[in-house]
C-alpha atoms as a PDB file:
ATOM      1  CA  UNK A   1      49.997  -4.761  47.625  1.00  0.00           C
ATOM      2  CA  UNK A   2      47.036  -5.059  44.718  1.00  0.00           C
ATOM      3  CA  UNK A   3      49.380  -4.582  41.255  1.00  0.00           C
ATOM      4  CA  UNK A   4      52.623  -5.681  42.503  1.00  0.00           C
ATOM      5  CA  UNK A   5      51.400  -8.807  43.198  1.00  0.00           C
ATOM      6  CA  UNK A   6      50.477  -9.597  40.026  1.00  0.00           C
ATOM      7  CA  UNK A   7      52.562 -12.641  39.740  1.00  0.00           C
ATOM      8  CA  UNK A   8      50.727 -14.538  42.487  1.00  0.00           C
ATOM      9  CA  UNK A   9      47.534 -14.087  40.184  1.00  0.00           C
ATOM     10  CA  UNK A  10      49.707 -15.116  37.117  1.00  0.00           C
ATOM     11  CA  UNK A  11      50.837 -18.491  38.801  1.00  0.00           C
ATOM     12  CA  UNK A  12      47.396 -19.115  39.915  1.00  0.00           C
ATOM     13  CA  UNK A  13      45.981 -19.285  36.226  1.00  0.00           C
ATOM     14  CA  UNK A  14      48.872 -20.930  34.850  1.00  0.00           C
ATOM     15  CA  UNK A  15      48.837 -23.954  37.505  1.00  0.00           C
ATOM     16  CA  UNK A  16      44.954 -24.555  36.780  1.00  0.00           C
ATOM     17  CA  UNK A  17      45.719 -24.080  33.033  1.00  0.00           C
ATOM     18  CA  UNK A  18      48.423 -26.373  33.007  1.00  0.00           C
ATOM     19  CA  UNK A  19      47.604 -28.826  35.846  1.00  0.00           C
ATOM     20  CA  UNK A  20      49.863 -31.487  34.282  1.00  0.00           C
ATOM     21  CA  UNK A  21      52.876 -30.199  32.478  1.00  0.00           C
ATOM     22  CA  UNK A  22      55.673 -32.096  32.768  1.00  0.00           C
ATOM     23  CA  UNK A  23      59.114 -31.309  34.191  1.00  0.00           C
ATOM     24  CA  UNK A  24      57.404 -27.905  34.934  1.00  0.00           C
ATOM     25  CA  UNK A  25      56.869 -26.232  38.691  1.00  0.00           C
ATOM     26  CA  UNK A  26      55.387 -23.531  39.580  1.00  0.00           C
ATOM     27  CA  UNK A  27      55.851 -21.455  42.612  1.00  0.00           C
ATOM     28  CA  UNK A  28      54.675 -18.256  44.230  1.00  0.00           C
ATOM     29  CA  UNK A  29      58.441 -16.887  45.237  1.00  0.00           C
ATOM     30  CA  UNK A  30      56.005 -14.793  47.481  1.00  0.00           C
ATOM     31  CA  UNK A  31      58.121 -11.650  48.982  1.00  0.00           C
ATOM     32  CA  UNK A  32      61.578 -13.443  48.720  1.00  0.00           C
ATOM     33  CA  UNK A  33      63.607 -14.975  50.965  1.00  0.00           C
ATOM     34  CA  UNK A  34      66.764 -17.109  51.315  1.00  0.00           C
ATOM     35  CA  UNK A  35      65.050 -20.050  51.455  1.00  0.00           C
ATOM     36  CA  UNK A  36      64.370 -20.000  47.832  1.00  0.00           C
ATOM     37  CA  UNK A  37      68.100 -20.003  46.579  1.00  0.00           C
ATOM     38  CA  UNK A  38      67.783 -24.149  45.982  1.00  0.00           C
ATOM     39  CA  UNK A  39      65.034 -23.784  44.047  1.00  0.00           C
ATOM     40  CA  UNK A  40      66.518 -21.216  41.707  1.00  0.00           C
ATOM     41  CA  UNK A  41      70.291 -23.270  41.833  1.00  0.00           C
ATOM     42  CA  UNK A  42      68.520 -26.526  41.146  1.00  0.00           C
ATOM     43  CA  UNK A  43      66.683 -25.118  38.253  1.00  0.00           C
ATOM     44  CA  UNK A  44      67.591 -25.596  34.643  1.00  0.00           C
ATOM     45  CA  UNK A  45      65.361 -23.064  33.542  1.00  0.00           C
ATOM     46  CA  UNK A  46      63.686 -20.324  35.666  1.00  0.00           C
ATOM     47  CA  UNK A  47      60.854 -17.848  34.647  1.00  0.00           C
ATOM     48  CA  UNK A  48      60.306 -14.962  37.135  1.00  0.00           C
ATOM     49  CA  UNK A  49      57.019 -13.211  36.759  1.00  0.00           C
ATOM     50  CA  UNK A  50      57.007  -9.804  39.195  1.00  0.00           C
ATOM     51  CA  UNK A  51      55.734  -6.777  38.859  1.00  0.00           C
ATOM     52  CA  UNK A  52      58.507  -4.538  37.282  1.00  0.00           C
ATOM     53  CA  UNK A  53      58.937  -0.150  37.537  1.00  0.00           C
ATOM     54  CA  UNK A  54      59.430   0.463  33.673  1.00  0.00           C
ATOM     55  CA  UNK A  55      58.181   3.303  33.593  1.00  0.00           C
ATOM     56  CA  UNK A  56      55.382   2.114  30.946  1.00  0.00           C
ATOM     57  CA  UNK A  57      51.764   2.302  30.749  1.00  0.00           C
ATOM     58  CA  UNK A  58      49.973  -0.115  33.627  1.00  0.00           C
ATOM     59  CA  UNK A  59      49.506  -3.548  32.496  1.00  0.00           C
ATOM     60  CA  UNK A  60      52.243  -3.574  29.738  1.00  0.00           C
ATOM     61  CA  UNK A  61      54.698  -6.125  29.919  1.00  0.00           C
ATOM     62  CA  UNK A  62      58.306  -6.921  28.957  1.00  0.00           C
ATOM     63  CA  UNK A  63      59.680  -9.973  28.541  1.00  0.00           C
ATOM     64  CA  UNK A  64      64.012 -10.154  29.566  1.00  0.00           C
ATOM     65  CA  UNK A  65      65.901 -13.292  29.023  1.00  0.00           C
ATOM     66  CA  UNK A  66      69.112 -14.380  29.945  1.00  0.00           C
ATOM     67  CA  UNK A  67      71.883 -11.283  30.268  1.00  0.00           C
ATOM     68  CA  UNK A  68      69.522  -8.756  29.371  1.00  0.00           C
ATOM     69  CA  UNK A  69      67.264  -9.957  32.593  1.00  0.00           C
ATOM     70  CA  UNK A  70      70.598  -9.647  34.746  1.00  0.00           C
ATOM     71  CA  UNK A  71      71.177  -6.468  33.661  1.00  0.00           C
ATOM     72  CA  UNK A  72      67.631  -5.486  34.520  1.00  0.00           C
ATOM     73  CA  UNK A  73      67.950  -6.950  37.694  1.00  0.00           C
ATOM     74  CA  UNK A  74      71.158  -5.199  38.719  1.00  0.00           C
ATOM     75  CA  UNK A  75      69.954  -1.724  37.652  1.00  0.00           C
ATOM     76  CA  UNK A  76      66.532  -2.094  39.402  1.00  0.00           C
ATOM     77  CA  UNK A  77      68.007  -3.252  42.610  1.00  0.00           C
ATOM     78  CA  UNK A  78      67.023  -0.532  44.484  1.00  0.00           C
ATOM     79  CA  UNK A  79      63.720   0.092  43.932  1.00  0.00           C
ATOM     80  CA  UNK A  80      62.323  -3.528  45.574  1.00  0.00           C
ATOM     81  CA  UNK A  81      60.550  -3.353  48.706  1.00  0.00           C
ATOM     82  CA  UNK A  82      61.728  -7.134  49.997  1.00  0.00           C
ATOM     83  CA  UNK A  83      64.937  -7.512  52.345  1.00  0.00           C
ATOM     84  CA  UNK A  84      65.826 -10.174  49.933  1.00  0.00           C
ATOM     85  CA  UNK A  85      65.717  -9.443  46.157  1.00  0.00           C
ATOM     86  CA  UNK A  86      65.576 -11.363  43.260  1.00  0.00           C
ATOM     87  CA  UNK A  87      69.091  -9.918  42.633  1.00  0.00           C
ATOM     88  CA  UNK A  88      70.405 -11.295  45.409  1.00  0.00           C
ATOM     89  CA  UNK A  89      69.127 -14.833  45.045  1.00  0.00           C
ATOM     90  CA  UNK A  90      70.626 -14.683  41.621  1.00  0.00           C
ATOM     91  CA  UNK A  91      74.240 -13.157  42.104  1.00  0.00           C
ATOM     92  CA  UNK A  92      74.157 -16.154  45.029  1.00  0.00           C
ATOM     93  CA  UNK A  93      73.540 -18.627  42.307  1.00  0.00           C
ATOM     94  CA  UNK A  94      76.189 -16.938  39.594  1.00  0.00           C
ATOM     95  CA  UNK A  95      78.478 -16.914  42.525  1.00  0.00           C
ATOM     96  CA  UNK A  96      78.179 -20.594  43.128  1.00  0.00           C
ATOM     97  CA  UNK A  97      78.052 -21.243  39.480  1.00  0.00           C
ATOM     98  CA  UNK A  98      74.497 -22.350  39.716  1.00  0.00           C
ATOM     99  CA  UNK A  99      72.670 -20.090  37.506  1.00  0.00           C
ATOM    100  CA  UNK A 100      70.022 -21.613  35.403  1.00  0.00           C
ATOM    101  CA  UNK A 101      71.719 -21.234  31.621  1.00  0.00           C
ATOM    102  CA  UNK A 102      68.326 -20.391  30.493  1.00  0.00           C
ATOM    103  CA  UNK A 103      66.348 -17.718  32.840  1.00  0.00           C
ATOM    104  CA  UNK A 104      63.346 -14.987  31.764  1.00  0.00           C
ATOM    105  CA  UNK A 105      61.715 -12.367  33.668  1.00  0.00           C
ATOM    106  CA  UNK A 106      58.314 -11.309  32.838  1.00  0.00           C
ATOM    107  CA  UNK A 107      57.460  -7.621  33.674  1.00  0.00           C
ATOM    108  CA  UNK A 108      54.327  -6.047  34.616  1.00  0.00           C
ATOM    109  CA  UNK A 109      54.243  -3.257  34.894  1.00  0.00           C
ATOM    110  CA  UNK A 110      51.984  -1.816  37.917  1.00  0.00           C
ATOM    111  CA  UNK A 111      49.315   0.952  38.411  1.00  0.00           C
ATOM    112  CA  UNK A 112      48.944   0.732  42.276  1.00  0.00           C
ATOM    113  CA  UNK A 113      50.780  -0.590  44.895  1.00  0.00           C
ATOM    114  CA  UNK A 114      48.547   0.064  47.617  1.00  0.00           C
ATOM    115  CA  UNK A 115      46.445  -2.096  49.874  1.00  0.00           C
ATOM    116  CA  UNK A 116      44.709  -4.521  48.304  1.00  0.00           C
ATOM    117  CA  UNK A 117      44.449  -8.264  46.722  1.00  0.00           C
ATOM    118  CA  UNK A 118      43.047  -7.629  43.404  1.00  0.00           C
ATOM    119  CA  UNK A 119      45.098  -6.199  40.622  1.00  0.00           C
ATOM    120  CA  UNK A 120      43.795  -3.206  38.917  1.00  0.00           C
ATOM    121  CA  UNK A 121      42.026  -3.487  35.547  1.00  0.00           C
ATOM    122  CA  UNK A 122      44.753  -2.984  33.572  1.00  0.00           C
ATOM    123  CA  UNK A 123      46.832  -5.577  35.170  1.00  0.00           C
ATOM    124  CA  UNK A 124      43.789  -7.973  35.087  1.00  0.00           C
ATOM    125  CA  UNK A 125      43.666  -7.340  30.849  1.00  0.00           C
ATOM    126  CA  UNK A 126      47.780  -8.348  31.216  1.00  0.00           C
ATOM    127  CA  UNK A 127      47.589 -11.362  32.912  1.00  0.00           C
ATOM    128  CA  UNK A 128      46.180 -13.434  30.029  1.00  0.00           C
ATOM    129  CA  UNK A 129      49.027 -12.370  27.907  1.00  0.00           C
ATOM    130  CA  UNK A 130      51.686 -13.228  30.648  1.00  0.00           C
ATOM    131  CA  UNK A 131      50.468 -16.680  30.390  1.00  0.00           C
ATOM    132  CA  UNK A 132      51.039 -17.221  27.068  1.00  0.00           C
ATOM    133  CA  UNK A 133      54.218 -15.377  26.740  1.00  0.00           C
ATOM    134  CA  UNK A 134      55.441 -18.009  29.295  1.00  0.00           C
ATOM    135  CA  UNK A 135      53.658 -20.708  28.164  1.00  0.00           C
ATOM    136  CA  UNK A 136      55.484 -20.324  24.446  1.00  0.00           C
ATOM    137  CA  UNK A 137      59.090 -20.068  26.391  1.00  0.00           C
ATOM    138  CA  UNK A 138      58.211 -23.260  28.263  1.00  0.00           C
ATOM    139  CA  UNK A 139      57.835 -24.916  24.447  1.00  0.00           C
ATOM    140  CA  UNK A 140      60.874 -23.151  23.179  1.00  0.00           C
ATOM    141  CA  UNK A 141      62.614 -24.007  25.521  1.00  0.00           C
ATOM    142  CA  UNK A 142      61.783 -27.980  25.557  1.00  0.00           C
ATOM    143  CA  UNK A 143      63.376 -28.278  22.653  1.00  0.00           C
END
């Protein structure tokens, strides 16, 4: 769905400009499902990168970490189009005490949402920045 799927695009560049970083993986969570819940519980940190309704100008970005990405979560439950939301993979994991203690979401947000598999230019101008907002909490958070 062209902008929303922004963070294929963003895990694309980051996997060929990071081939080989260590203790890092990176997956396309795709449109959600159960299955991902080990992933998420199994993770000591865990960066989500999604397109996110803001209410902003296309292509700008927010970064939420720990509570304050919860609380996004929780108040933007409704407005997901996947049967499973990110929400509900991580109250599964806080239920289970499994969260990851250290956990981001990366916002985008989108300009269109209709057919498509190319982001929109302003989304395309984004993506580099993504990158390196989650490349520096990758190195923060090594240490």
């Amino acid at each position: 769905m062209q902008d929303d799927g922004v963070g294929v695009h963003v895990v694309q560049r980051l996997k060929s400009e990071y081939p080989d970083s260590p203790q890092v993986e990176f997956m396309d969570g795709g449109t959600l499902s159960f299955s991902l819940i080990g992933e998420i519980e199994s993770a000591a940190n865990l960066i989500v990168i999604d397109a996110a309704q803001f209410s902003d100008e296309p292509g700008s970005v927010r970064t939420f970490l720990g509570e304050e990405m919860d609380f996004s979560l929780v108040s933007k439950k409704n407005s997901s189009v996947h049967d499973v939301t990110l929400v509900d993979l991580m109250s599964i994991a806080l239920l289970s005490d499994r969260l990851p203690a250290r956990r981001a979401l990366i916002g985008i947000q989108p300009g269109s949402i209709d057919w498509g598999t190319e982001p929109t230019p302003a989304i395309k101008k984004a993506i580099p920045n993504v990158c390196t907002i989650a490349a520096e909490l990758v190195e923060k958070w090594r240490t």
